[in-house]
N, C-alpha and C. Protein backbone atom coordinates (compact mmCIF):
# COMPACT_ATOMS: atom_id res chain seq x y z
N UNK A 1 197.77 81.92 299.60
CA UNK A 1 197.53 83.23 299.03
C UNK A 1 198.03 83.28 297.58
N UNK A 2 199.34 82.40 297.47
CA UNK A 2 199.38 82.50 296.23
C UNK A 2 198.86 82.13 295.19
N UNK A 3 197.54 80.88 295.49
CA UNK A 3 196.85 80.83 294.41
C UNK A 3 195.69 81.47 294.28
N UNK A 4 195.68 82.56 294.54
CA UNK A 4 194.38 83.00 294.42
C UNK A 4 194.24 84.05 292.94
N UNK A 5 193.10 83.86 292.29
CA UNK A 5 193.63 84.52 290.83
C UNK A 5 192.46 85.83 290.96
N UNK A 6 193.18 86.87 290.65
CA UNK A 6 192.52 88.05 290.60
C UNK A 6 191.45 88.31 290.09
N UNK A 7 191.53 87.45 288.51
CA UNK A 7 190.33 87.31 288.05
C UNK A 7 188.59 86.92 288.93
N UNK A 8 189.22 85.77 289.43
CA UNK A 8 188.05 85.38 290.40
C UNK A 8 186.63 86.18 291.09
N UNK A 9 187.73 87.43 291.69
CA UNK A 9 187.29 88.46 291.87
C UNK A 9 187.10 90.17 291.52
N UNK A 10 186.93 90.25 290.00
CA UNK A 10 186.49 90.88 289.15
C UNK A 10 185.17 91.18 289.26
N UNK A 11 184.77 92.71 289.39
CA UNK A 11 183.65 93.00 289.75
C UNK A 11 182.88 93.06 290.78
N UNK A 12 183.30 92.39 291.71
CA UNK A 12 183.10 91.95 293.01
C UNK A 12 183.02 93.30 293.96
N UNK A 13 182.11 93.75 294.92
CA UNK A 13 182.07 94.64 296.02
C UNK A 13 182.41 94.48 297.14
N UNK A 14 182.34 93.21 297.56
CA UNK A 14 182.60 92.76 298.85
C UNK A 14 182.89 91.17 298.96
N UNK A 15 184.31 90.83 299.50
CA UNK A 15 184.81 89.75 299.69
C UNK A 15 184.70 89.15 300.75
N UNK A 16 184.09 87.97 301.11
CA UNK A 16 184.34 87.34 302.52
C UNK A 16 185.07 86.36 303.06
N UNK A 17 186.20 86.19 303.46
CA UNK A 17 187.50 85.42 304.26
C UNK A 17 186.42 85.10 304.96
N UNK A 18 186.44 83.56 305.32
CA UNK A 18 186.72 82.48 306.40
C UNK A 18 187.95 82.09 306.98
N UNK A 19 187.87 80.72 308.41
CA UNK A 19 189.09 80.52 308.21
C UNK A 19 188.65 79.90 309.90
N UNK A 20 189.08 78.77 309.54
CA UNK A 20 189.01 77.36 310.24
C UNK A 20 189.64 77.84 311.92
N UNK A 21 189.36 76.88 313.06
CA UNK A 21 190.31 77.10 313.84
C UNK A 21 192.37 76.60 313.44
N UNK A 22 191.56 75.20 312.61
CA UNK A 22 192.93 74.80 311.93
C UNK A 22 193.64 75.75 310.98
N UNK A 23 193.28 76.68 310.66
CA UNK A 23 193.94 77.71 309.48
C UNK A 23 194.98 78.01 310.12
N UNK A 24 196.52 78.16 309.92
CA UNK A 24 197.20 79.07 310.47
C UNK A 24 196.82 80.51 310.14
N UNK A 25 197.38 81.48 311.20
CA UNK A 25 196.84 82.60 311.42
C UNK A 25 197.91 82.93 310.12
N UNK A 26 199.40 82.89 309.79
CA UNK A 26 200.06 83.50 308.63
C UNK A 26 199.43 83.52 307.65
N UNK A 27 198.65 82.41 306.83
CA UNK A 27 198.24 82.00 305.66
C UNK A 27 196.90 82.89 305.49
N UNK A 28 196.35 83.02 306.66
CA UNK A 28 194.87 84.13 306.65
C UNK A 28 195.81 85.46 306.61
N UNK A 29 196.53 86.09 307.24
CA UNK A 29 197.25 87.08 306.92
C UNK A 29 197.93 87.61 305.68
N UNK A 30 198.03 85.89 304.84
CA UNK A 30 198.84 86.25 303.92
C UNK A 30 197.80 86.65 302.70
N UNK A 31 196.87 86.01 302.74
CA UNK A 31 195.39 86.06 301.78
C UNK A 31 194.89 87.76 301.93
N UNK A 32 194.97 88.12 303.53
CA UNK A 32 194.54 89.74 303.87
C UNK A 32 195.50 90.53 302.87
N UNK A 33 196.63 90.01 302.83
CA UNK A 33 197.22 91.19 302.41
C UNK A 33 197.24 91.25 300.54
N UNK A 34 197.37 90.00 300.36
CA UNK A 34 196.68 89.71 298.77
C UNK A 34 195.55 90.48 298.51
N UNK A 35 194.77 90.37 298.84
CA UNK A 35 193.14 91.23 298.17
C UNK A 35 193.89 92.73 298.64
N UNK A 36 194.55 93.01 299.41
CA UNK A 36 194.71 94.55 299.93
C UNK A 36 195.59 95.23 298.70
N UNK A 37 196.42 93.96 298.21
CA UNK A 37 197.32 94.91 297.35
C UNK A 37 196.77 94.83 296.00
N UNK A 38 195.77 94.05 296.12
CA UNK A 38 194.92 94.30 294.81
C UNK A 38 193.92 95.28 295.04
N UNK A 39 193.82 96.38 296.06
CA UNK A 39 192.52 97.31 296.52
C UNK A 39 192.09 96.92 296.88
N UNK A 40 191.49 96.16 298.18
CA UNK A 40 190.54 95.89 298.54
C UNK A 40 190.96 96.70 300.09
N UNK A 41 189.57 97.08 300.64
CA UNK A 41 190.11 97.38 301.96
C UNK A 41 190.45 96.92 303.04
N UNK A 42 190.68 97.39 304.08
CA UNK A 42 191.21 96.57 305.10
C UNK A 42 190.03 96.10 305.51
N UNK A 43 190.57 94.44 306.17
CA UNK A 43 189.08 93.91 306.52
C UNK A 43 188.69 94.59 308.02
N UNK A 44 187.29 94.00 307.84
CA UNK A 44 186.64 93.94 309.20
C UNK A 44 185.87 92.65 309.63
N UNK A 45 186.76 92.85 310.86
CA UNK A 45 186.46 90.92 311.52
C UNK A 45 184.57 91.60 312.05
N UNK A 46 183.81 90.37 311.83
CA UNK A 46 182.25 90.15 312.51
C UNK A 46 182.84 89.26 313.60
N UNK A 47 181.89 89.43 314.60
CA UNK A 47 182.36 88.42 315.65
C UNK A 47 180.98 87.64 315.01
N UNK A 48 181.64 86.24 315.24
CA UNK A 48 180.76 84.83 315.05
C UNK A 48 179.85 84.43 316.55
N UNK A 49 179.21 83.28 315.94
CA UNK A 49 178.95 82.72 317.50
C UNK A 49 179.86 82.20 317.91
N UNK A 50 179.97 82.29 319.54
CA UNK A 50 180.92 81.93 320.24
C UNK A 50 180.55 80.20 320.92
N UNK A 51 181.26 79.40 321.02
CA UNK A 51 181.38 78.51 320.71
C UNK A 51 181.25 77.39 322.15
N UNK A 52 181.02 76.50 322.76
CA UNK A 52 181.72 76.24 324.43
C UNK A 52 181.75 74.67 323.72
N UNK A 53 182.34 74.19 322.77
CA UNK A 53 182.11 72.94 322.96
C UNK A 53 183.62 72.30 323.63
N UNK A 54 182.88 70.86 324.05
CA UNK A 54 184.76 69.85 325.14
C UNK A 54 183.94 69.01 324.57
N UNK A 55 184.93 68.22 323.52
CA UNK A 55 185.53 66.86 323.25
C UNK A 55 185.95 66.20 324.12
N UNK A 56 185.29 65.04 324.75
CA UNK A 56 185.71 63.95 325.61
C UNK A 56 186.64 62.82 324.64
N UNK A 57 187.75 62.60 325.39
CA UNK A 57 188.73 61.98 325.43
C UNK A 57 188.19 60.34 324.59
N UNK A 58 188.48 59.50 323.35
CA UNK A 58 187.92 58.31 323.23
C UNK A 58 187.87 57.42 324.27
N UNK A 59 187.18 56.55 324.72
CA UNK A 59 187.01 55.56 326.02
C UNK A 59 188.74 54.98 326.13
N UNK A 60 189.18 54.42 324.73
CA UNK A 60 190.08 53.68 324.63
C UNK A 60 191.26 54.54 325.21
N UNK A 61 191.18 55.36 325.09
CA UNK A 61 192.19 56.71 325.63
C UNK A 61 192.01 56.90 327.41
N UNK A 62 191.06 56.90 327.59
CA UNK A 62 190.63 57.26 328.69
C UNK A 62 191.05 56.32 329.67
N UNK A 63 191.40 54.87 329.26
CA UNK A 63 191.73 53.67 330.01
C UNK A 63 192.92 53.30 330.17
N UNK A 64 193.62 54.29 329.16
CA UNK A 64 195.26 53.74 329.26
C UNK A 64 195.96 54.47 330.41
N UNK A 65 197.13 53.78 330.65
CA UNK A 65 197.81 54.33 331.79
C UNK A 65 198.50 55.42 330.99
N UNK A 66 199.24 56.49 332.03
CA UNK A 66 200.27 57.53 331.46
C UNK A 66 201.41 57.05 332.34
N UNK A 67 201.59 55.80 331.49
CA UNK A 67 203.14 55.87 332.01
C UNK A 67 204.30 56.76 331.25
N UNK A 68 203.84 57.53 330.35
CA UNK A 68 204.87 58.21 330.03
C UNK A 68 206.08 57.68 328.99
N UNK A 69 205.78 56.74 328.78
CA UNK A 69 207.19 56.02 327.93
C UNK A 69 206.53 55.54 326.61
N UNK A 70 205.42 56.18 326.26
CA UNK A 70 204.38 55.33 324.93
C UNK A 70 204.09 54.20 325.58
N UNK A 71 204.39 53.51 326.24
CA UNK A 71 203.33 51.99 326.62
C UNK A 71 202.22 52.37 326.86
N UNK A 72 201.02 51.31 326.68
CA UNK A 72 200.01 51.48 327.32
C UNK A 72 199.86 50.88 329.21
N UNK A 73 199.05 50.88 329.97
CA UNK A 73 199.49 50.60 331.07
C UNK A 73 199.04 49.30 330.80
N UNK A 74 199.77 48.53 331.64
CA UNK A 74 200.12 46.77 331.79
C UNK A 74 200.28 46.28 330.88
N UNK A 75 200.86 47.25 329.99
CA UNK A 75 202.00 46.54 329.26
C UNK A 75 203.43 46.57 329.11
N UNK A 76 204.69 46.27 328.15
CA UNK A 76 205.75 46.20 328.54
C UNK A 76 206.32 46.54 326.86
N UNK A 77 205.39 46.45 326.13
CA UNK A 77 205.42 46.80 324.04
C UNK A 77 205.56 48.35 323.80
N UNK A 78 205.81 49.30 323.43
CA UNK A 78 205.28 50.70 323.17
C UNK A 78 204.66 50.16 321.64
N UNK A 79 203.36 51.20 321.48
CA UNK A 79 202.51 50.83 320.43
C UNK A 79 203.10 50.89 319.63
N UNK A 80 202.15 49.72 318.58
CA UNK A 80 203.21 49.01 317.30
C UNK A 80 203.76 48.59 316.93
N UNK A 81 204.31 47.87 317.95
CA UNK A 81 205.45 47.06 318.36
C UNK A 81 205.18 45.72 318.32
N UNK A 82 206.17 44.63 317.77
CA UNK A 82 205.42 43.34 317.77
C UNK A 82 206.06 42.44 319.81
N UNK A 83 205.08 42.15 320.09
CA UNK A 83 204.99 40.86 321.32
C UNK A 83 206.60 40.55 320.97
N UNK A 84 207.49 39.94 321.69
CA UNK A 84 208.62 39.08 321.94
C UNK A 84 209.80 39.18 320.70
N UNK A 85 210.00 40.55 321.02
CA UNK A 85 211.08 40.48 319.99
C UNK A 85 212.13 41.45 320.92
């Protein structure tokens, strides 16, 4: 929010915020309240399309054990680790 320069929006009638699922919600809050204390009004959320997507797991993921300790299963290394040391 703090870089946003007033100028930018000079003249302007209507502003439109986006904002990722990754956005934290503070930083969109903090931007709302920036344009507000420069006059702008309070926003109004549009509902978007709603969304159903599932990301499957990579194969390589999908094959490892959960042993719980970072190893992969049948092994005895936690990743990154060099063999026999």
């Amino acid at each position: 929010a703090d870089d946003l320069k007033r100028e930018w929006l000079a003249g302007r009638q209507a502003i439109g915020v986006t904002a990722g699922a990754s956005a934290p919600e503070l930083l969109v809050q903090q931007v709302i309240e920036r344009l507000r204390s420069w006059g702008a009004q309070a926003p109004a959320e549009l509902p978007g399309q709603e969304e159903h997507v599932i990301f499957g797991l990579p194969r390589t993921l999908r094959t490892r054990g959960t042993a719980g300790d970072g190893t992969a299963a049948g092994t005895s290394n936690p990743p990154g680790s060099t063999s026999g040391s």
